[in-house]
N, C-alpha and C. Protein backbone atom coordinates (compact mmCIF):
# COMPACT_ATOMS: atom_id res chain seq x y z
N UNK A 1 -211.01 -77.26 -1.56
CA UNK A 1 -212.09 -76.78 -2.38
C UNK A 1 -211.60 -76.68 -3.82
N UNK A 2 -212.01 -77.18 -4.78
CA UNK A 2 -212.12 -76.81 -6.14
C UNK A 2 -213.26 -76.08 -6.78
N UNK A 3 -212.78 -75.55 -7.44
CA UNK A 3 -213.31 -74.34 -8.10
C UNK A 3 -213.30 -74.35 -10.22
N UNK A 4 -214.26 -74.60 -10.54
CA UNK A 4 -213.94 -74.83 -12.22
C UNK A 4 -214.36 -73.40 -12.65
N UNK A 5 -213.42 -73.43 -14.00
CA UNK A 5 -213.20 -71.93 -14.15
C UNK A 5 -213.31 -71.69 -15.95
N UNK A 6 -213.89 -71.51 -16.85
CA UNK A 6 -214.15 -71.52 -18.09
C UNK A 6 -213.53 -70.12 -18.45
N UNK A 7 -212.48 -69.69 -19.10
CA UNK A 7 -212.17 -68.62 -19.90
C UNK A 7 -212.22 -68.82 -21.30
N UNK A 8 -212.62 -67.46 -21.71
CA UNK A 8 -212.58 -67.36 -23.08
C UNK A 8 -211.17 -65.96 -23.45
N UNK A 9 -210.23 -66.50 -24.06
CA UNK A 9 -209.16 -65.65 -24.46
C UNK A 9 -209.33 -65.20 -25.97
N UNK A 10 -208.76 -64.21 -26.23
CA UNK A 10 -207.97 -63.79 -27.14
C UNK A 10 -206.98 -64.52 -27.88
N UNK A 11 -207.11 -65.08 -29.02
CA UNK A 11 -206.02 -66.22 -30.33
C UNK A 11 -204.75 -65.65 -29.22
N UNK A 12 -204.36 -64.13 -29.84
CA UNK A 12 -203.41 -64.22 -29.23
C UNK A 12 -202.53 -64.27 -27.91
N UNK A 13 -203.59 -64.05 -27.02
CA UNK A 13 -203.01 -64.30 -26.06
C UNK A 13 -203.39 -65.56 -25.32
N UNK A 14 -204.10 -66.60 -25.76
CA UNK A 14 -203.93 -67.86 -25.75
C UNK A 14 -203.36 -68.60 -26.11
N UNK A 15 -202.35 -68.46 -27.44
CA UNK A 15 -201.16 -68.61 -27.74
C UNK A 15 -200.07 -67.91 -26.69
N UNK A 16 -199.85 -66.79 -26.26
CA UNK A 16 -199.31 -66.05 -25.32
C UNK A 16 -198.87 -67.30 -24.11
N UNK A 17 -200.17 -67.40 -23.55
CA UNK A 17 -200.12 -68.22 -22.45
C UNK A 17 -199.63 -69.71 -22.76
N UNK A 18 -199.83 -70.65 -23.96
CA UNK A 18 -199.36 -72.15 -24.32
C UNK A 18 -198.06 -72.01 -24.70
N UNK A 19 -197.37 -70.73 -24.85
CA UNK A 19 -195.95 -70.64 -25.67
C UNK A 19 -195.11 -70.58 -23.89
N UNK A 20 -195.87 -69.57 -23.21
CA UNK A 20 -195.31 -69.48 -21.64
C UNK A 20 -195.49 -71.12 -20.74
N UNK A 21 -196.67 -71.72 -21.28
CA UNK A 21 -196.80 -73.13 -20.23
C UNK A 21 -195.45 -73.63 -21.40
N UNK A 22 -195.41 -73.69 -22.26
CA UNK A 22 -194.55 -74.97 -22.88
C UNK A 22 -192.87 -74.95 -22.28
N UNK A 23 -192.47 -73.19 -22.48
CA UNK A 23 -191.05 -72.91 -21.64
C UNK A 23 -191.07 -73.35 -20.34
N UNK A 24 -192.19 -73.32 -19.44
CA UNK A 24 -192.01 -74.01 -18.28
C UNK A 24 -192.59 -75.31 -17.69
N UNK A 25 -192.73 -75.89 -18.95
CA UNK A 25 -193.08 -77.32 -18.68
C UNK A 25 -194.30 -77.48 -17.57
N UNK A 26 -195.40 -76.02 -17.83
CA UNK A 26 -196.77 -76.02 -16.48
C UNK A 26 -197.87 -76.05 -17.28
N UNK A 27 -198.65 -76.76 -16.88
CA UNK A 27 -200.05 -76.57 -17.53
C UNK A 27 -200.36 -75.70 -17.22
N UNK A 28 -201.82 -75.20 -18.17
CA UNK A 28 -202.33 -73.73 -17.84
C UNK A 28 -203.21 -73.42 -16.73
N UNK A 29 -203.64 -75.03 -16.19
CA UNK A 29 -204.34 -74.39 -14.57
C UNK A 29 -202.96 -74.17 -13.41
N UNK A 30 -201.68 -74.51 -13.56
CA UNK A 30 -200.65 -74.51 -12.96
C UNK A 30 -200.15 -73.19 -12.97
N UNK A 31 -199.85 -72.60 -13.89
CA UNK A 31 -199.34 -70.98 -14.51
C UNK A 31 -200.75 -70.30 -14.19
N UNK A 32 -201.67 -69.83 -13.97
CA UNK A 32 -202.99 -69.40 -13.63
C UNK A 32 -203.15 -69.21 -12.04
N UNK A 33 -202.56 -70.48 -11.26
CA UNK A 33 -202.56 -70.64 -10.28
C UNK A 33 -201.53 -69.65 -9.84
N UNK A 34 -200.27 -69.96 -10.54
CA UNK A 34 -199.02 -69.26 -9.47
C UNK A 34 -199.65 -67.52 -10.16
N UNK A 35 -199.88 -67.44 -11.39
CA UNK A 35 -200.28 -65.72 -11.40
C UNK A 35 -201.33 -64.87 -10.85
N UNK A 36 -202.15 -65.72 -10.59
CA UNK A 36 -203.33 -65.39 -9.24
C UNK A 36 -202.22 -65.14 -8.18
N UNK A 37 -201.78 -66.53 -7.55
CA UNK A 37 -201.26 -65.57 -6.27
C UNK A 37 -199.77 -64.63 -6.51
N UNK A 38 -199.57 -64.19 -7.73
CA UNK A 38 -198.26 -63.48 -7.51
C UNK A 38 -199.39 -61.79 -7.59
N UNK A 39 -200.49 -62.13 -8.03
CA UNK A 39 -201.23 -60.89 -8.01
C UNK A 39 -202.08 -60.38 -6.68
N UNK A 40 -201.92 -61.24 -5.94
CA UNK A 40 -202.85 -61.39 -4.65
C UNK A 40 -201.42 -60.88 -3.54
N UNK A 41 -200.18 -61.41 -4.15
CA UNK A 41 -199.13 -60.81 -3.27
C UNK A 41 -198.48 -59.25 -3.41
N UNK A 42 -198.76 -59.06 -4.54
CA UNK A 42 -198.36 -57.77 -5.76
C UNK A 42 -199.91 -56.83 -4.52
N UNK A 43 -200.99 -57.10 -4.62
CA UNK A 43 -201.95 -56.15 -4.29
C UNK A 43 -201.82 -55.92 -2.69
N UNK A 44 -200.47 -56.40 -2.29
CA UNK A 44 -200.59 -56.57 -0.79
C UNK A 44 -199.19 -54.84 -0.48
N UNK A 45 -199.17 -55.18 -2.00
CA UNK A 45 -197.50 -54.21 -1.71
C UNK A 45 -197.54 -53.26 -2.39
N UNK A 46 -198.98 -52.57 -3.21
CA UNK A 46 -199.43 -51.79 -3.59
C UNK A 46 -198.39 -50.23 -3.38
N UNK A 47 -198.07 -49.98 -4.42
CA UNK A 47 -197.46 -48.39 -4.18
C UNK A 47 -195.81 -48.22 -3.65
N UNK A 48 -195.27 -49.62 -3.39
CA UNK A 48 -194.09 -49.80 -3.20
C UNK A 48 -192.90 -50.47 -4.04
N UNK A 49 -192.02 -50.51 -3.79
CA UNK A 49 -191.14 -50.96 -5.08
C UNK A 49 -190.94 -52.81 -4.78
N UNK A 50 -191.15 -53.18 -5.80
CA UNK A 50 -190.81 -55.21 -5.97
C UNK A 50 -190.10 -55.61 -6.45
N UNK A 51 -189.04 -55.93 -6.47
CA UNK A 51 -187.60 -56.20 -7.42
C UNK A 51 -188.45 -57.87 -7.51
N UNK A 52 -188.31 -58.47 -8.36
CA UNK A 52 -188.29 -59.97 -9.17
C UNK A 52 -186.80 -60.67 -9.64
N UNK A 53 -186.81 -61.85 -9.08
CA UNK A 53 -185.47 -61.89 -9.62
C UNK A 53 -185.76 -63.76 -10.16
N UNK A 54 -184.75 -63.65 -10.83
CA UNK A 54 -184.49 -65.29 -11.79
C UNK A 54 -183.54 -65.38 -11.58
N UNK A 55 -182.70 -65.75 -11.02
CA UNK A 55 -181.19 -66.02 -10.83
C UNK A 55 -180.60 -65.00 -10.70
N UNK A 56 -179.87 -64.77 -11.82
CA UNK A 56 -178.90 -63.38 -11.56
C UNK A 56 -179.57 -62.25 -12.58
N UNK A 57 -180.70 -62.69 -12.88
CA UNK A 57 -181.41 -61.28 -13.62
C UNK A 57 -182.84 -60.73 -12.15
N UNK A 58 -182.56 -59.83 -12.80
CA UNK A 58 -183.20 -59.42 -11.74
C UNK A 58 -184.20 -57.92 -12.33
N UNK A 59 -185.30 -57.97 -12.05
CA UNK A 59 -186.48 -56.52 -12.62
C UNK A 59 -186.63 -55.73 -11.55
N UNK A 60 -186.81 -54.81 -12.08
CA UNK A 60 -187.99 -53.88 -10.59
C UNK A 60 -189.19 -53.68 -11.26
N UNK A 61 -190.00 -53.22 -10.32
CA UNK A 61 -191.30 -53.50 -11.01
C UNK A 61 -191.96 -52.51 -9.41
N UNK A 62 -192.44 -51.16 -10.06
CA UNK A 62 -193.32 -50.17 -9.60
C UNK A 62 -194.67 -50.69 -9.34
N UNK A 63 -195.38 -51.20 -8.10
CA UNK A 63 -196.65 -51.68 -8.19
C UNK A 63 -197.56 -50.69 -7.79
C-alpha cells in the first residue's frame, strides 16, 4: 500500500530535516519512514528506560 503524504514545515526545520537527509545520504520519504517507526517502537515502551546506541556512543533516553 502507498500512501502520499503532503507536509508543510517550518524554514527551519525543513532545513533541520535536508541537513539530517544529506549526513545520511536518505531521502526525506526514507528518514520519515525510519522516524515513524522508531516512534511506533518508542510508544510500545512507554514509561521505561531506551538506551540508543551508534557504535560506541551510546544515549539513554526516558520515554
Amino acid at each position: 500500500m502507498t500512501v502520499k503524504l503532503s507536509l508543510h514545515l517550518a524554514s527551519p526545520l525543513n532545513s533541520l530535516l535536508d541537513k539530517r537527509c544529506e549526513e545520511k545520504s536518505m531521502t526525506k520519504s526514507a528518514f520519515l519512514r525510519k522516524a515513524v517507526a522508531l516512534m511506533l517502537a518508542a510508544t510500545e515502551v512507554e514509561g521505561r528506560k531506551v538506551v540508543l546506541r551508534d557504535g560506541a556512543e551510546e544515549k539513554e533516553v526516558i520515554l
